[in-house]
Protein backbone atom coordinates (compact mmCIF):
# COMPACT_ATOMS: atom_id res chain seq x y z
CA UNK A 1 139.93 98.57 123.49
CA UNK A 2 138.46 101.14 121.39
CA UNK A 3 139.52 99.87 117.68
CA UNK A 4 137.49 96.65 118.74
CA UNK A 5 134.07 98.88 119.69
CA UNK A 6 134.69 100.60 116.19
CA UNK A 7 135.13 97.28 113.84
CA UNK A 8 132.46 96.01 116.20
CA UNK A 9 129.99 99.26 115.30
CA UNK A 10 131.34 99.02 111.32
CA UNK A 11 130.55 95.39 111.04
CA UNK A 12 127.01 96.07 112.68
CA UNK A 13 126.18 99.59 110.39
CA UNK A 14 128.05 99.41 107.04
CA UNK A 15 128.08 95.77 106.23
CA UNK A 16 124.44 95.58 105.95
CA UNK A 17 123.89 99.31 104.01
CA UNK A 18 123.43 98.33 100.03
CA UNK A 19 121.05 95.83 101.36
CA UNK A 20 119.47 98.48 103.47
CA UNK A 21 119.67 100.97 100.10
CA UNK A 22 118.53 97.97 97.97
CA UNK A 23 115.29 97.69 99.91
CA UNK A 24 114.81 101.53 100.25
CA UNK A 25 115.19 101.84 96.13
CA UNK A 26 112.67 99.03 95.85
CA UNK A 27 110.21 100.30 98.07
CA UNK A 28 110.52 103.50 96.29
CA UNK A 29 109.73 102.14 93.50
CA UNK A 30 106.58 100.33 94.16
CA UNK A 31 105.20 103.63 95.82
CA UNK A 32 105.90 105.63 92.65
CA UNK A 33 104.14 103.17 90.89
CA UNK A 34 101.12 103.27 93.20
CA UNK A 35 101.13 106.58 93.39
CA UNK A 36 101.16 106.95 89.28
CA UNK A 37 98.48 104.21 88.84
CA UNK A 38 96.40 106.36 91.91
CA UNK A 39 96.83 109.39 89.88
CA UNK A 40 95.86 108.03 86.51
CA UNK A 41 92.31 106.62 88.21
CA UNK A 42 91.86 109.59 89.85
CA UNK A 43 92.41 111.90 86.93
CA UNK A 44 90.24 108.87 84.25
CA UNK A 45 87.58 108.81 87.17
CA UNK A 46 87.02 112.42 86.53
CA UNK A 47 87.77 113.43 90.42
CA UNK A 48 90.17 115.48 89.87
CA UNK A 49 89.18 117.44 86.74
């Protein structure tokens, strides 16, 4: 039966997604903050200018 393969595919790709988003935010996060404390030694260090 096809409308089991779909709730089947829906409860495997969408029920998990704002956990999936939650993670993506978070790791977004900590890389923007690495990336900002990289660029502030880099341009204190005198490497860049």
């Amino acid at each position: 039966m096809k409308t089991q393969q779909i709730s089947n595919w829906d409860k495997m790709v969408h029920a998990p997604f704002r956990k999936v988003v939650k993670f993506d935010l978070i790791c977004m996060a900590i890389g923007a903050m690495m990336g900002i404390g990289a660029g502030a030694y880099l341009a204190t260090s005198g490497i860049l200018g």
